[in-house]
C-alpha atoms as a PDB file:
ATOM      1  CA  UNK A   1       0.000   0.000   0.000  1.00  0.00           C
ATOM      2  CA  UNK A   2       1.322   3.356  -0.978  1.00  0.00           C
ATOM      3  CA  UNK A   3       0.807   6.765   0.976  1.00  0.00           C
ATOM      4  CA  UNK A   4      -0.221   9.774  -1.047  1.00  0.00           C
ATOM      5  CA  UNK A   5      -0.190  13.271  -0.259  1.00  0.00           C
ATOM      6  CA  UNK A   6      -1.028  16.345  -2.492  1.00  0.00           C
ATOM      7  CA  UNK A   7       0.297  19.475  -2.723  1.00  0.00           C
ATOM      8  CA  UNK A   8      -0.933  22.726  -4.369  1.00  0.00           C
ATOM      9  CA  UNK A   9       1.139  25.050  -5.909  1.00  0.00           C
ATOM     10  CA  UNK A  10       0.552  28.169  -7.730  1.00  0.00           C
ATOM     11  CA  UNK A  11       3.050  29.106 -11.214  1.00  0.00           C
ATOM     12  CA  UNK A  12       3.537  31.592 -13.661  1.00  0.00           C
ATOM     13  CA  UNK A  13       4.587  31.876 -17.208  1.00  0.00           C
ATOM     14  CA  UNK A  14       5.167  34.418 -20.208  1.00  0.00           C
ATOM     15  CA  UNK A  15       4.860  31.946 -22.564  1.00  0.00           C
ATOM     16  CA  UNK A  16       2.276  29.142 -22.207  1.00  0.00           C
ATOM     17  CA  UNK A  17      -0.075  27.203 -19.348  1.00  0.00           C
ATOM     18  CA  UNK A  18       2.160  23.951 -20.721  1.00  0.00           C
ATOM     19  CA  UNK A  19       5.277  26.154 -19.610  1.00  0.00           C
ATOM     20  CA  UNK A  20       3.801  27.226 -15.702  1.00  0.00           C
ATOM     21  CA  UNK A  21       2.682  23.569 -15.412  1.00  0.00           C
ATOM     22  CA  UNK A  22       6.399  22.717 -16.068  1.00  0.00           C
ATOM     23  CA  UNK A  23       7.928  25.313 -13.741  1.00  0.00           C
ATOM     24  CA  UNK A  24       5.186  24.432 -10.852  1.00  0.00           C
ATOM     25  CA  UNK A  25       6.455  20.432 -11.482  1.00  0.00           C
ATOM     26  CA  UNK A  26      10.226  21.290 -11.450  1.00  0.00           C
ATOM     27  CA  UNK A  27      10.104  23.840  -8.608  1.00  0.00           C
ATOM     28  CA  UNK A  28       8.060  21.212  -6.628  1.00  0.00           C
ATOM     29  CA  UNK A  29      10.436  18.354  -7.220  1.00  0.00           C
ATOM     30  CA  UNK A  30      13.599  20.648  -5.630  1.00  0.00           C
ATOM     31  CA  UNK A  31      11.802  19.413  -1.975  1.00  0.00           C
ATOM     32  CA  UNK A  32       9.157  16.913  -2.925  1.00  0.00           C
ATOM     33  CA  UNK A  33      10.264  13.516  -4.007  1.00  0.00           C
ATOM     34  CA  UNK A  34       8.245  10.507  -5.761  1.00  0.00           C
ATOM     35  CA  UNK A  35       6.329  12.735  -7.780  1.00  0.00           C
ATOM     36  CA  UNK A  36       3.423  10.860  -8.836  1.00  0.00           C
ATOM     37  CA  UNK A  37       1.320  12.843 -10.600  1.00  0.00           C
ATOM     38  CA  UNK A  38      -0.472  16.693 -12.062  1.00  0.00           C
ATOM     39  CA  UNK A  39      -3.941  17.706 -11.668  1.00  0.00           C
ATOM     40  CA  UNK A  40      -3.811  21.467 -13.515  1.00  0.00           C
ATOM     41  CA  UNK A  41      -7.071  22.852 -10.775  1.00  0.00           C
ATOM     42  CA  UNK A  42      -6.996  26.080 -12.420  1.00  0.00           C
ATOM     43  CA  UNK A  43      -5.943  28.144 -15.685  1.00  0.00           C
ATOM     44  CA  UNK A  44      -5.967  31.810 -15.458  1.00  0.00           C
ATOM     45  CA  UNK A  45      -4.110  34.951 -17.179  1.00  0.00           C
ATOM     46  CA  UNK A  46      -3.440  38.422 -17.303  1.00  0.00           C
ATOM     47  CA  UNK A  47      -3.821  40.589 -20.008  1.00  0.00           C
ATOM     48  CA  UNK A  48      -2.276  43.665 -20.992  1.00  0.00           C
ATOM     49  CA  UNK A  49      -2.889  45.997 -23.859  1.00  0.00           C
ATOM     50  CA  UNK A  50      -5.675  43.603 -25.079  1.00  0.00           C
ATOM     51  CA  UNK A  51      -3.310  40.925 -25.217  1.00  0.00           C
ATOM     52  CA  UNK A  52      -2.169  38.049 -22.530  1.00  0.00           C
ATOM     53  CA  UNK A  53       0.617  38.902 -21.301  1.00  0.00           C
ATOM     54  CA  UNK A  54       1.280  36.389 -18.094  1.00  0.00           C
ATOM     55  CA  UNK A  55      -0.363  32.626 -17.864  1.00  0.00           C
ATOM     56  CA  UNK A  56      -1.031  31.545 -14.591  1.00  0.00           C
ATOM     57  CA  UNK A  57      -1.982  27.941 -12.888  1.00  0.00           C
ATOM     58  CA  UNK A  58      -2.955  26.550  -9.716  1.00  0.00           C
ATOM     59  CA  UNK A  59      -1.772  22.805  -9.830  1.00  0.00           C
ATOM     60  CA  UNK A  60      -2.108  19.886  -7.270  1.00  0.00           C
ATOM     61  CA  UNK A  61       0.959  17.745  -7.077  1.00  0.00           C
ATOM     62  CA  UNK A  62       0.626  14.307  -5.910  1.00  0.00           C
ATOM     63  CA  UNK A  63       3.688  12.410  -4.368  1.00  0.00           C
ATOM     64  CA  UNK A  64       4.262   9.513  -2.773  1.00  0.00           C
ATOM     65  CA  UNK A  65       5.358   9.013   0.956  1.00  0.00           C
ATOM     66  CA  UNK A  66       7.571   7.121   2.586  1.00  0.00           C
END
């Protein structure tokens, strides 16, 4: 039997969602080991001058514990 735990983490990027998701997964896994899994919650961005100019998710990270 494995113990789970989630996390939820909140990333940024210029570029893409794909690109925040990454950061939010990489940043995570500095402290967090056994990374399991990526639920993306929530996909939101800013816009400036009618265009988006910063993508933003909230993720839940699911590792596994020891």
């Amino acid at each position: 039997m494995a113990v789970l735990k989630v996390i939820e983490v909140l990333a940024n990027s210029d570029n893409s969602w794909e690109e925040a998701t990454n950061k939010a997964v990489e940043h995570a896994s500095k402290s967090v080991k056994n990374i399991r899994s990526v639920y993306v919650n929530e996909q939101s961005a800013q816009v400036k001058d009618g265009k988006v100019s910063e993508y933003r998710v909230n993720v839940k990270i699911t590792f596994e514990v020891n």
